[in-house]
Protein backbone atom coordinates (compact mmCIF):
# COMPACT_ATOMS: atom_id res chain seq x y z
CA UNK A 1 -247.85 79.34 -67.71
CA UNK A 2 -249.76 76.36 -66.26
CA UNK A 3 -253.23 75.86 -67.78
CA UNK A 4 -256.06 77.08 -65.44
CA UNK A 5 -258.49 74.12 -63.66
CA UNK A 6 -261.17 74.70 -66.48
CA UNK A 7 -258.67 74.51 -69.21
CA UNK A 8 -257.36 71.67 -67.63
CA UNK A 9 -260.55 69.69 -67.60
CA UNK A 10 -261.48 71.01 -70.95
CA UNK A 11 -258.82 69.52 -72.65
CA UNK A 12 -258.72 66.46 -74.60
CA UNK A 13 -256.14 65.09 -72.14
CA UNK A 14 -258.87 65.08 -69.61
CA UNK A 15 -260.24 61.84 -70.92
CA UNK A 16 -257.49 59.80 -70.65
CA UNK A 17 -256.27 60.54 -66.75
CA UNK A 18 -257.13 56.38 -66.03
CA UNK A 19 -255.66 53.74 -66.79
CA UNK A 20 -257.39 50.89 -67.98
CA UNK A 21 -255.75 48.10 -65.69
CA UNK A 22 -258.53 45.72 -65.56
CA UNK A 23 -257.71 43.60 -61.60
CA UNK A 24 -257.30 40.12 -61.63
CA UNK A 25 -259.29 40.08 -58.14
CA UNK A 26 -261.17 42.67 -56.47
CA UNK A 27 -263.25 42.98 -53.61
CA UNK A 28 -264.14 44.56 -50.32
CA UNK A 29 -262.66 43.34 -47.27
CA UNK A 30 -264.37 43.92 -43.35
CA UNK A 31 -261.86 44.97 -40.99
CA UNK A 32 -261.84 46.03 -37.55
CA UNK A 33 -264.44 44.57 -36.03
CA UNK A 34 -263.98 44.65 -32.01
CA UNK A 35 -261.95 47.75 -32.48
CA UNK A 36 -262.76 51.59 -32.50
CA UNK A 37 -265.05 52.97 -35.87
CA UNK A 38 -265.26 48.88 -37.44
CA UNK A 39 -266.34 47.08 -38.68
CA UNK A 40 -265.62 48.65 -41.90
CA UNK A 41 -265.17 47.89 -45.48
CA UNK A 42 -261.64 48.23 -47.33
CA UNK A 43 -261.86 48.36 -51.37
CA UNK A 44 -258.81 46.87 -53.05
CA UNK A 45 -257.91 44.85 -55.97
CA UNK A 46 -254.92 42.03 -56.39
CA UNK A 47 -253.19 42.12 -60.24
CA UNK A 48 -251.26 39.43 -61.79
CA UNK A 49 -251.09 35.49 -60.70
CA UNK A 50 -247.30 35.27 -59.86
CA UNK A 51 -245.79 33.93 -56.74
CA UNK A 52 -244.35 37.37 -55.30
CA UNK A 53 -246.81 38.57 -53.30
CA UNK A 54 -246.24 42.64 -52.95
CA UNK A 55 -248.23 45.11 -50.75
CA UNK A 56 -248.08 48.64 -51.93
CA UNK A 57 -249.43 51.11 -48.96
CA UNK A 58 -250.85 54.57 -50.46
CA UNK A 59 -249.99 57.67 -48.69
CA UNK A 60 -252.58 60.79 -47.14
CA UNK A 61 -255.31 61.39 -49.25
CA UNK A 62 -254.55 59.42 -52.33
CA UNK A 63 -256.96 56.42 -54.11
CA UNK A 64 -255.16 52.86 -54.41
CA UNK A 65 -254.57 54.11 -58.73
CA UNK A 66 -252.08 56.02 -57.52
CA UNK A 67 -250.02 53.48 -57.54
CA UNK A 68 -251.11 52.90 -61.45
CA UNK A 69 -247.59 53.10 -62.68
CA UNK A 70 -246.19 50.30 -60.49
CA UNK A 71 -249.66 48.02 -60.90
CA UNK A 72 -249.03 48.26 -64.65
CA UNK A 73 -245.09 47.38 -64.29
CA UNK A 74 -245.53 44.40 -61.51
CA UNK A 75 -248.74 43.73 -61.67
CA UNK A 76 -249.70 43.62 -65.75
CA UNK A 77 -246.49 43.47 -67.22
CA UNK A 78 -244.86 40.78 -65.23
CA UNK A 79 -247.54 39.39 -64.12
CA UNK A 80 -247.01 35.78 -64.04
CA UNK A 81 -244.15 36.25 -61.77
CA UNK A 82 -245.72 39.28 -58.69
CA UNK A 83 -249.57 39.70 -57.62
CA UNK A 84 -249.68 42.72 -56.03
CA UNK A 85 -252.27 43.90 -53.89
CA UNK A 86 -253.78 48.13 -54.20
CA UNK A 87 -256.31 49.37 -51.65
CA UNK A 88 -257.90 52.38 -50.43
CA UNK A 89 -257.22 52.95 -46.95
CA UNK A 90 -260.26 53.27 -44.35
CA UNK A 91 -261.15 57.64 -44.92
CA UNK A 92 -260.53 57.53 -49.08
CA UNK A 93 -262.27 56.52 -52.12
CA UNK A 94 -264.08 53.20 -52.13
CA UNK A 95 -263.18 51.97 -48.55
CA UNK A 96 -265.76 53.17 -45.77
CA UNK A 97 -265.00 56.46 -43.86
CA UNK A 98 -265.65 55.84 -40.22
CA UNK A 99 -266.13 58.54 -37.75
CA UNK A 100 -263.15 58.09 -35.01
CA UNK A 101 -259.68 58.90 -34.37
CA UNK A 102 -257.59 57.32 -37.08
CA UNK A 103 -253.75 56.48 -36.26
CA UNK A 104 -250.99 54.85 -38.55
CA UNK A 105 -251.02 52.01 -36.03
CA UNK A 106 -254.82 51.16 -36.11
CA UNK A 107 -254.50 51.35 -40.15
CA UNK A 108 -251.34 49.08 -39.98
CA UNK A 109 -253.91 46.79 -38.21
CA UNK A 110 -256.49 47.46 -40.95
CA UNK A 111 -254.14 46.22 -43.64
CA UNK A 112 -252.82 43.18 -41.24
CA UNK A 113 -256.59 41.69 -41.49
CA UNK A 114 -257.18 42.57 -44.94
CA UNK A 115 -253.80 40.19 -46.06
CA UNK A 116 -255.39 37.71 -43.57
CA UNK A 117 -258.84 37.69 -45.46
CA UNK A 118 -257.25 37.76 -48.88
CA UNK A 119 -255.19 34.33 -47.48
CA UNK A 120 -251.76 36.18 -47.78
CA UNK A 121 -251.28 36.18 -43.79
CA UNK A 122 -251.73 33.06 -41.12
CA UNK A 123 -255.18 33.97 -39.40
CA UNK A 124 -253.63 34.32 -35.90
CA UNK A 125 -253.30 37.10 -33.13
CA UNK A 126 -251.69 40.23 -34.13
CA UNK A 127 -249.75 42.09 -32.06
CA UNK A 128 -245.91 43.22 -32.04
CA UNK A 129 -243.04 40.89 -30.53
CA UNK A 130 -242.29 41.01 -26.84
CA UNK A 131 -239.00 40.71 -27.57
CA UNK A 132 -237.54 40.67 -30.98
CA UNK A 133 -236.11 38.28 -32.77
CA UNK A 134 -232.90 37.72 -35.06
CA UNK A 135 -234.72 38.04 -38.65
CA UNK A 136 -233.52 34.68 -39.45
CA UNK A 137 -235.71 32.94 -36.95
CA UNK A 138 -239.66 32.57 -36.59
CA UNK A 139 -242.07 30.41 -38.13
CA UNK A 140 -243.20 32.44 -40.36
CA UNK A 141 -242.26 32.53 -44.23
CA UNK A 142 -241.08 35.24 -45.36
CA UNK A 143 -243.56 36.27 -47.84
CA UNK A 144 -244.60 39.24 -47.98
CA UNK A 145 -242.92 42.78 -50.33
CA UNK A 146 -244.23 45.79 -47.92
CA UNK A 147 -244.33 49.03 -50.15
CA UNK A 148 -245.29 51.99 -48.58
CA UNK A 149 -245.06 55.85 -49.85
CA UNK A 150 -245.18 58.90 -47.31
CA UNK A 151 -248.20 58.42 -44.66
CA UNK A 152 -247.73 54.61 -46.61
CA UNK A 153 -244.79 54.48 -45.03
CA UNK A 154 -245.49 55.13 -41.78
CA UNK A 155 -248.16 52.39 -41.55
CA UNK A 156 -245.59 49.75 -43.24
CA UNK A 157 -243.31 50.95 -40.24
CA UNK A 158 -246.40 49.63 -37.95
CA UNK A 159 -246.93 46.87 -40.30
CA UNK A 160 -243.17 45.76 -39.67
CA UNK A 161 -243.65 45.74 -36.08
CA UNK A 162 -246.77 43.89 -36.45
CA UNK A 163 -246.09 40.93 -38.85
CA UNK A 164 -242.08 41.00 -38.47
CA UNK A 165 -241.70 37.35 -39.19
CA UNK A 166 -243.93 37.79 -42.94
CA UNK A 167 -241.81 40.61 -44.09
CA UNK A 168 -239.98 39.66 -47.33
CA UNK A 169 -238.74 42.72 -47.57
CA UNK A 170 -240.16 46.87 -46.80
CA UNK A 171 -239.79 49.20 -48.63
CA UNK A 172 -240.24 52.79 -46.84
CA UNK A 173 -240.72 55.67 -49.31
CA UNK A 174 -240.89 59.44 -49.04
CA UNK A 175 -241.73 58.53 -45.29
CA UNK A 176 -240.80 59.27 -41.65
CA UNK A 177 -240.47 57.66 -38.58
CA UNK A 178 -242.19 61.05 -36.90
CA UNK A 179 -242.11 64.38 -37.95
CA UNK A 180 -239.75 67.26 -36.91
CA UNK A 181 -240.00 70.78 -38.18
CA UNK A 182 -237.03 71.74 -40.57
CA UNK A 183 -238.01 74.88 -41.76
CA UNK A 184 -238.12 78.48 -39.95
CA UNK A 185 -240.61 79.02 -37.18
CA UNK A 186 -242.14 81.82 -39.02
CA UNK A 187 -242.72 79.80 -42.53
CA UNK A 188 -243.67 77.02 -40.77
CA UNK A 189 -246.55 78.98 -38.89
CA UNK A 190 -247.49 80.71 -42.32
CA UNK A 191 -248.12 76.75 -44.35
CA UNK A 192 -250.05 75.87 -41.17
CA UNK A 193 -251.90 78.63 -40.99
CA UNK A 194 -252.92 78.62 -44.90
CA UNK A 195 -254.24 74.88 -44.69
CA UNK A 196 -256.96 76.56 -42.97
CA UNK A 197 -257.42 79.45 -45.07
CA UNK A 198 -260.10 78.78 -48.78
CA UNK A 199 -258.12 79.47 -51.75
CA UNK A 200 -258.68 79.58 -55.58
CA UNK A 201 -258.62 76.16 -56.71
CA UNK A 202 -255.58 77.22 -59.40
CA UNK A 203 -253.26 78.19 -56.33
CA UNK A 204 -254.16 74.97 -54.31
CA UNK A 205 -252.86 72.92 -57.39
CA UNK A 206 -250.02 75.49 -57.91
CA UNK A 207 -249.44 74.73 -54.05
CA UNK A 208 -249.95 71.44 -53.49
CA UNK A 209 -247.90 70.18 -57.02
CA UNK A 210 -245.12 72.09 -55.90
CA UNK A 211 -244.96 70.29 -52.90
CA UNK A 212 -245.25 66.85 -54.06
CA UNK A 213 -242.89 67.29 -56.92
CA UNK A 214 -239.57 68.95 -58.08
CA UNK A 215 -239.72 72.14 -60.04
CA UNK A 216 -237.72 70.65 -62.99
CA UNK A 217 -240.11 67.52 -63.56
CA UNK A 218 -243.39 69.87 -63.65
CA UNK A 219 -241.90 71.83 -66.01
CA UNK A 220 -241.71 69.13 -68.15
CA UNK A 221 -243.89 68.05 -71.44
CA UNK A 222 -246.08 65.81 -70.59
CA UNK A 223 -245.35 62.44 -72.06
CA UNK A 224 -247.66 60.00 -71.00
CA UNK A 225 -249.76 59.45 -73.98
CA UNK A 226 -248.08 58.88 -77.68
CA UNK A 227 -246.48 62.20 -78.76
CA UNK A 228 -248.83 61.89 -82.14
CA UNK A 229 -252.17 61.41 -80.62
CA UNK A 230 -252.59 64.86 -79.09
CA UNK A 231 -253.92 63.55 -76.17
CA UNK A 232 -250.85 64.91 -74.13
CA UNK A 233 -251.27 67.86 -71.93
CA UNK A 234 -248.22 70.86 -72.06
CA UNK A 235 -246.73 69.82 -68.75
CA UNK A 236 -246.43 67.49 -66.14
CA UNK A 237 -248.06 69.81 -63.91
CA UNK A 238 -251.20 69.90 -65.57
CA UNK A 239 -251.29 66.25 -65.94
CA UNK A 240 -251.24 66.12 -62.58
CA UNK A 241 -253.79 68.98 -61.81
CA UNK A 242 -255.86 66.43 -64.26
CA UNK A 243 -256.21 63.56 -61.37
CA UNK A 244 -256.59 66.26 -58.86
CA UNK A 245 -259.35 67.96 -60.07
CA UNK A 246 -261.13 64.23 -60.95
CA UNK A 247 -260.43 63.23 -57.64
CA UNK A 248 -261.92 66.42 -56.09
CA UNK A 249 -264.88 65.93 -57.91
CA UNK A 250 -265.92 62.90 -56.45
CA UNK A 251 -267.73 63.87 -53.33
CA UNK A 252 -268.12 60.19 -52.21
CA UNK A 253 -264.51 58.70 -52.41
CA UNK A 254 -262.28 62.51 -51.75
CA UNK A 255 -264.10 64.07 -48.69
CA UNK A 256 -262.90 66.42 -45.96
CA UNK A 257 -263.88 64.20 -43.05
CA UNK A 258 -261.92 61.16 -44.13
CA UNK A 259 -258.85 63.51 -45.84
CA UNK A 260 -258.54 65.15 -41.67
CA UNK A 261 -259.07 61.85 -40.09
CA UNK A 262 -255.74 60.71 -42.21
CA UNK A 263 -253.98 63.62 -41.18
CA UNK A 264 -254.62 63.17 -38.12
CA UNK A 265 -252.58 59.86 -38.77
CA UNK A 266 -249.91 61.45 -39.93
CA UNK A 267 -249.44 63.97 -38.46
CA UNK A 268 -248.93 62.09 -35.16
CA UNK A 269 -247.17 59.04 -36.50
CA UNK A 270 -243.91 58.48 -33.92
CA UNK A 271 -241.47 55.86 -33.83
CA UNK A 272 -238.83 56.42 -31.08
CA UNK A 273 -235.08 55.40 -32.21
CA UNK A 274 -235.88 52.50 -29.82
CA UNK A 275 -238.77 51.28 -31.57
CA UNK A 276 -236.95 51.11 -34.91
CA UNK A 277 -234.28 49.35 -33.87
CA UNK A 278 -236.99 46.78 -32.47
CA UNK A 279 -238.30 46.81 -36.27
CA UNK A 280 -234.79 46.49 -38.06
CA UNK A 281 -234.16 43.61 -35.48
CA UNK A 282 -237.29 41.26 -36.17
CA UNK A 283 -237.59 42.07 -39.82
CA UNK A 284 -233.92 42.47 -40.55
CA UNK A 285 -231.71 45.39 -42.07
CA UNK A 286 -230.67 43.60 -45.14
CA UNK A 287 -234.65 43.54 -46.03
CA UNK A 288 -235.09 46.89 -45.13
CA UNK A 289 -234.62 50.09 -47.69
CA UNK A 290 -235.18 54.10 -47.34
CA UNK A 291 -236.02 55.27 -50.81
CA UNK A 292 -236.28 59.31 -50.90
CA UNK A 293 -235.65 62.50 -53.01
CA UNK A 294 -233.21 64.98 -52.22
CA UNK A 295 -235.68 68.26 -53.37
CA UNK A 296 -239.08 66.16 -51.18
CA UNK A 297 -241.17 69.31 -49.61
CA UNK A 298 -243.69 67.14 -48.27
CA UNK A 299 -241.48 65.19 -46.32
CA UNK A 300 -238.27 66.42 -46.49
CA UNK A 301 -235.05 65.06 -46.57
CA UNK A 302 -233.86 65.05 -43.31
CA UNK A 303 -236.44 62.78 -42.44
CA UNK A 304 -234.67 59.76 -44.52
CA UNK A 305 -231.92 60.81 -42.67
CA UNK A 306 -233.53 59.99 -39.33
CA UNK A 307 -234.88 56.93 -40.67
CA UNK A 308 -231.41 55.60 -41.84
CA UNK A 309 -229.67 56.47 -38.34
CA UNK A 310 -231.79 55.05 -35.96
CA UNK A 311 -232.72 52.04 -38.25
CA UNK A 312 -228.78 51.33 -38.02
CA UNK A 313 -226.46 50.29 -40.24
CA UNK A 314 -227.21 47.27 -42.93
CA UNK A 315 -230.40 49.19 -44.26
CA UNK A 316 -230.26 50.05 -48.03
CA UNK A 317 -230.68 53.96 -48.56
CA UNK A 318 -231.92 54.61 -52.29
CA UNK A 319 -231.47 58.94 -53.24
CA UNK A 320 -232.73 60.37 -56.10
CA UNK A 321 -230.98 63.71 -55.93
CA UNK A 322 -233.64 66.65 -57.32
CA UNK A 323 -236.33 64.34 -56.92
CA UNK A 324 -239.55 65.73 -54.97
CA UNK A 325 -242.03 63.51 -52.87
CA UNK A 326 -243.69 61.14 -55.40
CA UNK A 327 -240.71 59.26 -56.95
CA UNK A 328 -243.14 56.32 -58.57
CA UNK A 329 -244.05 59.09 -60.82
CA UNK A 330 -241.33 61.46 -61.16
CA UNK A 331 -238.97 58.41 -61.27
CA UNK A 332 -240.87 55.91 -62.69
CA UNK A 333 -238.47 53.56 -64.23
CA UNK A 334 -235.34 53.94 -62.05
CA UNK A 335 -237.79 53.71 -58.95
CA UNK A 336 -239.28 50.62 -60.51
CA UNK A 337 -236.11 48.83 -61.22
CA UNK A 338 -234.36 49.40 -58.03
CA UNK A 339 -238.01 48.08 -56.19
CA UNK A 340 -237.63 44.94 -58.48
CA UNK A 341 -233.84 44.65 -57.84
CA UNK A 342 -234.41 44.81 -54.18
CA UNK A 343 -237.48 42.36 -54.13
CA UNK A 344 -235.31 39.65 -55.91
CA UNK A 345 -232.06 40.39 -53.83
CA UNK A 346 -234.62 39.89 -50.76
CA UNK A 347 -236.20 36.33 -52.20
CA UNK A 348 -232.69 34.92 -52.38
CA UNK A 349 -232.31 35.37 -48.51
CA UNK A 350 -235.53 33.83 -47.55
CA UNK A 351 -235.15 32.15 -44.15
């Protein structure tokens, strides 16, 4: 049985949900000035010195050390060769919260002028192409590693379109390019209905874990401390009901205004089969990967599916069959191989 949320945060465990990844740059970045809700502050940190510049996009709802396991791996344990760059999107933890209609494209937009800011992007207009061109031409270097998970995703799809010419390579994970109902009528009715509806905190996490991740991987021990130090909690599940619960508790950074507002995003992100051919064109399919689990609820698979089709052929398709929503956990180290492999595959066909 999975522990409850107050034995959860009563034991020892508790203590050690952060990492300590001390940034080698942080800061807060104003954004959107001219345009609706700015100007606003962004939060995010850069870690490691190396020459690889990567840009990891978090998804709805989720703090920039969620992406802990791949700032450790690029960012602290290879640092001298990647810097990578975290942040909390506008609506979540230590980036400002404004009050207006948030979309995937504004937020794309927001992240544009934060790489400007932090030097990583020409200062310069911003807008998409007219008319695209082959990915081999532009004056542009190709600099820039665009990571983004689920809503992530969808704003390094905007990002693409955006900043064609500056994409190294992007990385869309977990993600669609609009969403389309693949589940009964009925049951699909019922989950929309209940996101409405209070609940017991215990069968929110029970809910909301067993849509992010695959039923095998929860059921698993919990490894992420040494196995002596018993520091470890029974399962993955309640490891993850750990953050939850910490991240719930902070009425500042989690809040209901700015979790709806990205939501919002989400839920009406839509790229037409037209528009991603526009985006495989000007960035390029060989720099271009789908990364996505077989058993995602959140997301589910289908919606790779889309993504490879109408994205056309030349795109690299990475499935992790079982796998549920947030592969950088569930598969850490395959997920942050085949990121790595893919990064240096992409920096030997700059131009």
């Amino acid at each position: 049985m999975p522990l409850t949320a107050k034995e959860v945060v009563a034991h020892p465990a508790f203590q050690t949900r952060e990492w300590d990844l001390p940034p080698t740059k942080q800061g807060e970045s104003e954004v959107a000035k001219g345009r609706p809700g700015g100007p606003f502050k962004l939060h995010y940190e850069i870690h490691g010195s190396g020459d690889v510049k990567l840009v990891w996009i978090m998804g709805l709802g989720a703090y920039l050390t969620a992406w802990k396991r791949q700032t450790k791996y690029f960012g602290h344990e290879r640092a001298q060769r990647y810097s990578s760059l975290v942040f909390d999107n506008r609506g979540m933890g230590l980036s400002n919260k404004p009050t207006c209609r948030y979309s995937t494209s504004e937020m794309a937009k927001d992240t544009a002028e934060l790489l400007q800011q932090i030097g990583w992007l020409p200062c310069g207009e911003l807008s998409p192409s007219p008319s695209p061109s082959p990915a081999s031409s532009g004056p542009r270097q190709r600099n820039l590693h665009i990571i983004g998970v689920s809503m992530g995703g969808m704003i390094a799809q905007e990002l693409g379109l955006l900043i064609p010419e500056s994409v190294a390579s992007l990385s869309l994970v977990s993600t669609a390019p609009r969403l389309v109902r693949t589940i009964p009528f009925i049951e699909n009715l019922r989950q929309r209905i209940n996101m409405f509806i209070p609940r017991d905190i215990n069968v929110q996490l029970d809910e909301i874990s067993h849509r992010l991740f695959s039923d095998a991987f929860l059921q698993l021990p919990d490894t992420e401390q040494p196995a002596d130090s018993g520091l470890n909690y029974p399962t993955n599940r309640d490891r993850f009901a750990a953050g939850e619960l910490a991240k719930r508790s902070d009425s500042e950074g989690f809040t209901k205004k700015g979790f709806v507002l990205q939501a919002i995003a989400a839920g009406w992100h839509h790229k037409t089969a037209r528009q991603l051919r526009q985006l495989a064109d000007s960035v390029g399919r060989e720099r271009i990967a789908v990364l996505h689990g077989t058993h995602d609820r959140m997301i589910t698979f289908h919606h790779a599916e889309l993504l490879k089709e109408e994205l056309g052929e030349g795109v690299t398709v990475k499935v992790w069959d079982g796998a549920g929503h947030v592969l950088g956990w569930e598969e850490e180290q395959s997920f942050n191989r085949f990121l790595e492999d893919f990064f240096e595959r992409c920096e030997k066909t700059q131009g």
